[in-house]
Protein backbone atom coordinates (compact mmCIF):
# COMPACT_ATOMS: atom_id res chain seq x y z
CA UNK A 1 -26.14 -46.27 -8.96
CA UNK A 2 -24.99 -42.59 -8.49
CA UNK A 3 -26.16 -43.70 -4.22
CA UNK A 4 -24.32 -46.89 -4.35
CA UNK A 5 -21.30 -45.23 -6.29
CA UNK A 6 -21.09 -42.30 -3.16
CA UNK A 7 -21.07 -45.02 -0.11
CA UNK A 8 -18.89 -46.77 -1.98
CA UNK A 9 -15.99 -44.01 -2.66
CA UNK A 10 -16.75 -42.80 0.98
CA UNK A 11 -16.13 -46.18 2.83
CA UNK A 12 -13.09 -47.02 0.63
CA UNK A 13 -11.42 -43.61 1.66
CA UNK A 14 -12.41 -44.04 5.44
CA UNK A 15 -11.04 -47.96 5.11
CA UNK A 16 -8.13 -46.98 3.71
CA UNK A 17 -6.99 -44.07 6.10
CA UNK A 18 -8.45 -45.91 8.97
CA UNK A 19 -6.06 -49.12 8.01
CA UNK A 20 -2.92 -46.62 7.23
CA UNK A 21 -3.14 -44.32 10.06
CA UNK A 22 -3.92 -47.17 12.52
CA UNK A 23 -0.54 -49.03 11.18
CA UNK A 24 1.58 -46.02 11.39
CA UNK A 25 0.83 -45.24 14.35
CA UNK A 26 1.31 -49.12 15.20
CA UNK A 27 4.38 -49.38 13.62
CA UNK A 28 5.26 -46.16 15.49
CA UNK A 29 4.60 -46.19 18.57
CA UNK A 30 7.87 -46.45 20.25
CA UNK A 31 8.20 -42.73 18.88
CA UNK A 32 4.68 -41.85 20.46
CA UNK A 33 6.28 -43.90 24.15
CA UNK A 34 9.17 -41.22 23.78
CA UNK A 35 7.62 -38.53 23.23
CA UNK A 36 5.51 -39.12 26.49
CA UNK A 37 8.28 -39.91 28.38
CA UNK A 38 9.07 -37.19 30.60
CA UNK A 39 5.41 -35.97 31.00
CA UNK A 40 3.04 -36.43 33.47
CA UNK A 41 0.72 -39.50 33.82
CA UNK A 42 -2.27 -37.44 33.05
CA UNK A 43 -0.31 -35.72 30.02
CA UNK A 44 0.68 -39.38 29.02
CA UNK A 45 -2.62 -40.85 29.40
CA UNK A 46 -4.22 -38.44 27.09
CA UNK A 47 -1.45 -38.58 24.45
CA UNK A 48 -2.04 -42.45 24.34
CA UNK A 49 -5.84 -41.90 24.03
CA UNK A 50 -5.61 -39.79 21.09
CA UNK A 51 -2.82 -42.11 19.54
CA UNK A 52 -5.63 -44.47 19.79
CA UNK A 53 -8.55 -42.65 18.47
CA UNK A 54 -6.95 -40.64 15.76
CA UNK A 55 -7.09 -43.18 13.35
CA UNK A 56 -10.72 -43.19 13.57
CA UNK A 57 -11.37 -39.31 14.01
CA UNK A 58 -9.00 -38.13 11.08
CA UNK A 59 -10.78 -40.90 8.70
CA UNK A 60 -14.28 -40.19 9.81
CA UNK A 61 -13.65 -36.41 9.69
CA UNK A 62 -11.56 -36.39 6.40
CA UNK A 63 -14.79 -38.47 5.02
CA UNK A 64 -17.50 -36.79 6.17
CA UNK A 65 -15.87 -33.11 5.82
CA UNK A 66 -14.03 -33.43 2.07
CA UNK A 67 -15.05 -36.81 0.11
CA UNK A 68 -18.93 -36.71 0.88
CA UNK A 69 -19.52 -33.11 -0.38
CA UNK A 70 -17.31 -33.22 -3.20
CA UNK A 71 -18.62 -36.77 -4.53
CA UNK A 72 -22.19 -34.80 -4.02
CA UNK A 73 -21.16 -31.39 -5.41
CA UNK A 74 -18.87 -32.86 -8.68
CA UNK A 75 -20.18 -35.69 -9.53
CA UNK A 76 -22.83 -36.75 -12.57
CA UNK A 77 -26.10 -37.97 -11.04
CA UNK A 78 -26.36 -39.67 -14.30
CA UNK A 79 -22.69 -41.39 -15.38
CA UNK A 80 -22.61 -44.52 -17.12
CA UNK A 81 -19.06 -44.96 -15.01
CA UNK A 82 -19.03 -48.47 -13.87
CA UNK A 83 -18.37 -49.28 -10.06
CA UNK A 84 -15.12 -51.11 -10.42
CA UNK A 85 -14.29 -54.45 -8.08
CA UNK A 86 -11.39 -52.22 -5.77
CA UNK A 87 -13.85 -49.34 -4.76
CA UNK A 88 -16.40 -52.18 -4.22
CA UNK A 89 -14.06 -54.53 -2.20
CA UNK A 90 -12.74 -51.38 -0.04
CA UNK A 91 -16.29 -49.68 0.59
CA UNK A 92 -17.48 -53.53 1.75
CA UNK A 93 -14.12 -53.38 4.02
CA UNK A 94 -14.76 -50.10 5.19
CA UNK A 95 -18.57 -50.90 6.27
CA UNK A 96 -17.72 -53.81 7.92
CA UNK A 97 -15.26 -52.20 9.94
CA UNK A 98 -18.08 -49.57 11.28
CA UNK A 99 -20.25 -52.53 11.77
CA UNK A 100 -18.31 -54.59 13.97
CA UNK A 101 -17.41 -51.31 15.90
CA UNK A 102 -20.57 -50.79 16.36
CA UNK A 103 -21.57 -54.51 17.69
CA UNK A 104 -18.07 -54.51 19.74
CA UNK A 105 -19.31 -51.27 21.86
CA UNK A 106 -22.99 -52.81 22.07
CA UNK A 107 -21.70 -55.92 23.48
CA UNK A 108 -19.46 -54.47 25.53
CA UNK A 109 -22.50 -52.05 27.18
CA UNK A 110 -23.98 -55.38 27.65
CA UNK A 111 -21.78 -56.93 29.20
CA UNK A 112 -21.34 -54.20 31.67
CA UNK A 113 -24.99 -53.60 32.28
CA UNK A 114 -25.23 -57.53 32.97
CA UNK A 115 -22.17 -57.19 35.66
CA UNK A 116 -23.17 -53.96 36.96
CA UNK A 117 -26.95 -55.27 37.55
CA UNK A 118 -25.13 -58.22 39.67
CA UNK A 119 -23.12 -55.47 42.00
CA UNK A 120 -26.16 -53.53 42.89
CA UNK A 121 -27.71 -57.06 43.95
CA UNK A 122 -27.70 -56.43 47.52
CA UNK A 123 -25.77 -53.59 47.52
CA UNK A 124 -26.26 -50.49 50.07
CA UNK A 125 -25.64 -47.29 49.20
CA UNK A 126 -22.65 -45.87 51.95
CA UNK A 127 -22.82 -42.32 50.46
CA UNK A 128 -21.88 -39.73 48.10
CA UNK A 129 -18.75 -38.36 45.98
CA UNK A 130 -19.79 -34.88 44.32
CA UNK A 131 -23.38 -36.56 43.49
CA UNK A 132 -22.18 -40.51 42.38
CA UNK A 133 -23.38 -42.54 44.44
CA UNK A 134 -20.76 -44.80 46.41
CA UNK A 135 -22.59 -48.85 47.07
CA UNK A 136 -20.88 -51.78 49.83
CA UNK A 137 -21.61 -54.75 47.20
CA UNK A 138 -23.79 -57.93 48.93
CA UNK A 139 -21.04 -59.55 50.61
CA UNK A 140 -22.72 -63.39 49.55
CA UNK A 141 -22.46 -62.05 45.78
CA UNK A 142 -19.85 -64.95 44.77
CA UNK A 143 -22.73 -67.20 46.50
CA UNK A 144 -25.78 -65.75 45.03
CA UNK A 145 -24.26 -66.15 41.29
CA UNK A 146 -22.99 -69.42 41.66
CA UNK A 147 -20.72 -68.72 38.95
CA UNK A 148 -17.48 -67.52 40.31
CA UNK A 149 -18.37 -63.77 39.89
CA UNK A 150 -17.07 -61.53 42.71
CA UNK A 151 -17.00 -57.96 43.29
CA UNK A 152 -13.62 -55.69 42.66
CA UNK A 153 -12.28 -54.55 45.88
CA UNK A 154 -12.99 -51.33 44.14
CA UNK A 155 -14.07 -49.78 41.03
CA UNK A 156 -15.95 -47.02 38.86
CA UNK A 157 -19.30 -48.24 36.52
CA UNK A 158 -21.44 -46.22 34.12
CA UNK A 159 -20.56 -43.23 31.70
CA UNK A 160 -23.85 -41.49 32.31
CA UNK A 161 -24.74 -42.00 35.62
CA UNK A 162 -21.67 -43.20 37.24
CA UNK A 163 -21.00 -45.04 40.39
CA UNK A 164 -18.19 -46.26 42.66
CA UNK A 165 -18.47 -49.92 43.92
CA UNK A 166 -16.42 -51.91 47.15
CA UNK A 167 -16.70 -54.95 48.08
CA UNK A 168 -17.34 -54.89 51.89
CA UNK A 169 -14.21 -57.14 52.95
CA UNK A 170 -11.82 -54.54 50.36
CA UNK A 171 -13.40 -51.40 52.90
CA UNK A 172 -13.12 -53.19 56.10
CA UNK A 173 -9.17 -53.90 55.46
CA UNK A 174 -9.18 -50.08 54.53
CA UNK A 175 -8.27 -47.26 57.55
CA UNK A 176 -10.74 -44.68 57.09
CA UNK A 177 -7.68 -41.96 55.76
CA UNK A 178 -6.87 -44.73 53.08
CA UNK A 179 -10.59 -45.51 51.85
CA UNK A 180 -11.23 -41.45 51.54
CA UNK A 181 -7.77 -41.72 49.29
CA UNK A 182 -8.95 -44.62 47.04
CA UNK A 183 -12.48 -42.64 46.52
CA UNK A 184 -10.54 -40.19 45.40
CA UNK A 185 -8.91 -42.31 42.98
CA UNK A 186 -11.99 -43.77 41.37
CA UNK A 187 -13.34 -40.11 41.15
CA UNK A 188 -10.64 -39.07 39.47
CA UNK A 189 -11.90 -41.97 36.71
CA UNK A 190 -15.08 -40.41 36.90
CA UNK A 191 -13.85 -36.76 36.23
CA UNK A 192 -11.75 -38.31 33.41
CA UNK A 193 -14.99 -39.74 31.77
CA UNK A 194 -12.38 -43.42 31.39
CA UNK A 195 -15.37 -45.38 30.73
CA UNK A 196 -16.72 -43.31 27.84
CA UNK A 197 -13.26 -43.80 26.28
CA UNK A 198 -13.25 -47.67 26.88
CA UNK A 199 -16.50 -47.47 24.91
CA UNK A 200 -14.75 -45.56 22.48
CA UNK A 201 -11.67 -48.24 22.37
CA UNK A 202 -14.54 -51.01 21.51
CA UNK A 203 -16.20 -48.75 18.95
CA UNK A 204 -12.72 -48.66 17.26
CA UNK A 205 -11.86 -51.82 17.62
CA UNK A 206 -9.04 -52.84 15.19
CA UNK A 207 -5.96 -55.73 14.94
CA UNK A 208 -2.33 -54.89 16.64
CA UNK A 209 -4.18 -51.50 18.70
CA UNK A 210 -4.29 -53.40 22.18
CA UNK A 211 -1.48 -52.89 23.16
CA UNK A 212 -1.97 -48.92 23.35
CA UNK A 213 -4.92 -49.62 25.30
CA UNK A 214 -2.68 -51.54 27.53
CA UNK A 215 -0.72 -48.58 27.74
CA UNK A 216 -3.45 -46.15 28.27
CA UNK A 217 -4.91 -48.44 31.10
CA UNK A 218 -1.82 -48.10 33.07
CA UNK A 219 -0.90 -44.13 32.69
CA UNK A 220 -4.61 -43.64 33.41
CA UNK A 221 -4.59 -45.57 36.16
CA UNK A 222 -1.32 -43.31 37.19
CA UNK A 223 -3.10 -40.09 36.49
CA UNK A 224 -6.05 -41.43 38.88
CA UNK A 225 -2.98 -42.18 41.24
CA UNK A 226 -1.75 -38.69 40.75
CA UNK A 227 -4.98 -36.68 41.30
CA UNK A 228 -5.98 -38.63 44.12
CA UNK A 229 -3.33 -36.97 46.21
CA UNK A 230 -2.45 -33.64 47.41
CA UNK A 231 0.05 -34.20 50.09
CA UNK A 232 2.71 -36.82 51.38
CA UNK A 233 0.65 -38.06 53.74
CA UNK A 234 -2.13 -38.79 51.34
CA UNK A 235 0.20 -40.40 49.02
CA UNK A 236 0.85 -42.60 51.64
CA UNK A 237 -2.25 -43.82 52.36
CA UNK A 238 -3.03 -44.50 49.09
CA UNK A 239 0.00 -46.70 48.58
CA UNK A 240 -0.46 -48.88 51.95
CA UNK A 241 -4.09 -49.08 50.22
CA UNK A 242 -2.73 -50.67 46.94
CA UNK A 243 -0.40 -52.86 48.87
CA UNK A 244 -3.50 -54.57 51.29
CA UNK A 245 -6.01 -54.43 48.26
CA UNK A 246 -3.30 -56.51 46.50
CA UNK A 247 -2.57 -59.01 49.00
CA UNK A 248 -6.30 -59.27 49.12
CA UNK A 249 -6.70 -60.03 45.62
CA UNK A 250 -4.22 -62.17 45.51
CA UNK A 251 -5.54 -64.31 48.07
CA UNK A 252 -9.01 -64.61 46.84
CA UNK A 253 -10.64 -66.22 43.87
CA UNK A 254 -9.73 -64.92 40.34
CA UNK A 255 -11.98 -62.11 39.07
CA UNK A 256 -14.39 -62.87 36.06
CA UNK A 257 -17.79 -61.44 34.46
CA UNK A 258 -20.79 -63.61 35.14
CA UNK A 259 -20.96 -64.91 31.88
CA UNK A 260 -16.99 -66.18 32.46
CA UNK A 261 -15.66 -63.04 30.54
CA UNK A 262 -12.78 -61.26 32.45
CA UNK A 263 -13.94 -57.92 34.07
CA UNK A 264 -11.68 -55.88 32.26
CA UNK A 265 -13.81 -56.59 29.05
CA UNK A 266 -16.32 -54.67 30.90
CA UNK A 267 -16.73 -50.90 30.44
CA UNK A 268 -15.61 -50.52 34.33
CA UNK A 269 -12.53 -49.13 35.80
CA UNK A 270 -11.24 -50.97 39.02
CA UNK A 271 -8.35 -50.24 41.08
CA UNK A 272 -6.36 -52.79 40.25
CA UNK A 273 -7.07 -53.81 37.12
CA UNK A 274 -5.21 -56.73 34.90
CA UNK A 275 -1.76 -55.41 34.10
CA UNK A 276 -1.20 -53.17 36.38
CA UNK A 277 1.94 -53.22 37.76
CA UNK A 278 1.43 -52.16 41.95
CA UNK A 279 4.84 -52.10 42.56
CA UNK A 280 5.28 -49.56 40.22
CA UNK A 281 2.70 -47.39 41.49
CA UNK A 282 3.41 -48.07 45.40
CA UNK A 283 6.98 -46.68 44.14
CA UNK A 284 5.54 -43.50 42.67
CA UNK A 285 3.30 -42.90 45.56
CA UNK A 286 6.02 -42.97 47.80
CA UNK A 287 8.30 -41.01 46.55
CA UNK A 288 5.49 -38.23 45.76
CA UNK A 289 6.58 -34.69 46.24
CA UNK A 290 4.68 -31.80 45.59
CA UNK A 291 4.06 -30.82 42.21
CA UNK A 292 5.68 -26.91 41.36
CA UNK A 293 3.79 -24.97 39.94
CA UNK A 294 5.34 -22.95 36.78
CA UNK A 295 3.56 -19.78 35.61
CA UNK A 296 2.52 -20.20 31.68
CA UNK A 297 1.83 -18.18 29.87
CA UNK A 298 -2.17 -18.81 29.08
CA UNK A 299 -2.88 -19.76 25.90
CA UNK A 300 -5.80 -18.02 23.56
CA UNK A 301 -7.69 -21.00 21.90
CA UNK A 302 -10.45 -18.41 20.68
CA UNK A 303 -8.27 -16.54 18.93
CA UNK A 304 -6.50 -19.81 17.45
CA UNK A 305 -9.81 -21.30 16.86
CA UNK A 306 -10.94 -18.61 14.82
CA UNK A 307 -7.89 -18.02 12.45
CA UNK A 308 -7.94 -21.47 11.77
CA UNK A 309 -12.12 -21.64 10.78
CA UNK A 310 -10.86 -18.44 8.78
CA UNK A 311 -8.23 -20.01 6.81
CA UNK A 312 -10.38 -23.51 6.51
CA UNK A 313 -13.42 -21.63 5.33
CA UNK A 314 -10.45 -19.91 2.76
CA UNK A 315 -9.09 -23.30 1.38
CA UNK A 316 -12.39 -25.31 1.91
CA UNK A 317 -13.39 -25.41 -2.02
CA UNK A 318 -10.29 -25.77 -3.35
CA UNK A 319 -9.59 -29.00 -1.16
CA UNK A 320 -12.97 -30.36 -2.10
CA UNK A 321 -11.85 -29.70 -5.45
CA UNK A 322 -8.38 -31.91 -5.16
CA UNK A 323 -10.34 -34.55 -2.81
CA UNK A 324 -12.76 -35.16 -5.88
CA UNK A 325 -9.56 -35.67 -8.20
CA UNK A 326 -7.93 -37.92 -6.13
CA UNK A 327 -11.59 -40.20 -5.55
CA UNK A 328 -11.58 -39.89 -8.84
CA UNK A 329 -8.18 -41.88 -9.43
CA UNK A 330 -9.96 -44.63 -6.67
CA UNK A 331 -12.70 -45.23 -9.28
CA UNK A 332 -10.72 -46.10 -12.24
């Protein structure tokens, strides 16, 4: 009982600031768009990504740092306290949240392992990026699947061991200036570790959320943009790049997974991706000037670091202290 009464306290306080925090910042996020507004793409993209995983990391840390030990430290093994039906109903909510989090990101890996196998089908390896490999796709892969699938003109599989895939008829419409610029793009992803945080997305899977992954999708895709490019010139090339891949996309058959899913579902980052708006970026790119660069001064995240383990390792009883009180007010 004393077991049963733990998980459930725990998963009722992870439910319940999972559900809040996601909401607010739901309900919210027009203040979140704002406050990104001026910044960078890369700034933006990464304010978006922890808008999206917060919910998750503050519950799971508040959970695992403050409610487990003090259920464990003031507790009674041996209470004859009854598990009432709300704790109950919660804790049930709160693992079946983590469960289908968990089966969204393993069905998404499969997914992507099942597409990714089909692109190395006849695929040659063309070279190497920094170490990831860069493969021409079998240019009969629509043919040898019989099921619609074809390869992106471009795009960026595997968190681990990453690679970069093109489809041979996306490089040959490519001038060798504009295909180095679009590597550079996709490395970017890679550098960026994207696909770990699409994983992420699918392990936190949770109603009214897609649209900041939306959002994310499209300033990451500008950050990519952004560090692609170091000079007008290059800017250019990688606009005239999104403007033929387009037209080729356009005029060919509609992207899906080989098991009828669209590719975006899959733990892969392509250049153009569903929802991205080219124009938008062509616009960007052209207009690129050269970033100036503003002395800072540096910051000292040591030093902040350790004044802020000081002052946790200070308060750390006394908050496990109030977290048991309030748990406590969950179980009656």
């Amino acid at each position: 009982m004393f077991l049963l009464r733990g998980l459930a306290v725990s998963l009722s306080v992870f439910f319940l600031l999972y559900a809040a925090l996601s909401l607010a910042i739901a309900k919210g996020w027009n203040a979140v768009v704002f406050f990104g507004e001026r910044r960078s793409q890369q700034h933006l993209a990464d304010i978006f990504f922890l808008a999206r995983i917060l919910p998750f990391a503050a519950a799971s840390l508040t959970t695992v740092l403050f409610v487990v030990p003090s259920f464990l430290l003031f507790e009674p093994r041996w209470s004859q306290e009854r598990l009432r039906a709300i704790p109950l109903f919660l804790g049930w909510a709160g693992l079946m949240l983590l469960v289908f989090g968990l089966w969204n990101a393993v069905k998404a890996l499969g997914r992507t392992t099942h597409v990714v196998r089909a692109w190395r089908a006849g695929a040659r390896e063309v070279g190497r990026e920094a170490s990831v490999p860069v493969f021409c796709t079998n240019p009969a892969l629509t043919a040898y699947h019989g099921t619609g699938e074809a390869s992106p003109p471009f795009a960026v599989a595997g968190i681990v061991r990453p690679a970069v895939f093109m489809s041979p008829t996306a490089a040959a419409a490519l001038s060798a200036a504009e295909l180095q610029s679009v590597i550079r793009h996709e490395m970017a992803h890679v550098r960026r570790h994207d696909n770990l945080k699409r994983l992420l997305f699918r392990a936190c899977a949770f109603p009214s959320m897609q649209h900041i992954e939306h959002a994310w999708a499209d300033a990451t895709e500008g950050a990519a943009d952004d560090a692609a490019v170091s000079s007008a010139d290059e800017a250019l090339d990688l606009a005239a790049a999104l403007v033929k891949l387009s037209r080729l996309v356009a005029a060919g058959p509609a992207r899906a997974s080989s098991d009828g899913r669209p590719a975006e579902e899959t733990l892969t980052m392509a250049l153009l991706h569903a929802g991205t708006t080219v124009p938008a970026r062509v616009e960007r790119l052209v207009a690129w000037t050269q970033p100036q660069c503003v002395a800072a001064a540096r910051p000292r995240p040591y030093t902040s670091a350790l004044v802020g383990a000081f002052l946790f390792a200070l308060c750390y009883g006394p908050m496990l202290v109030g977290a048991h009180a309030l748990t406590e007010l969950l179980m009656q």
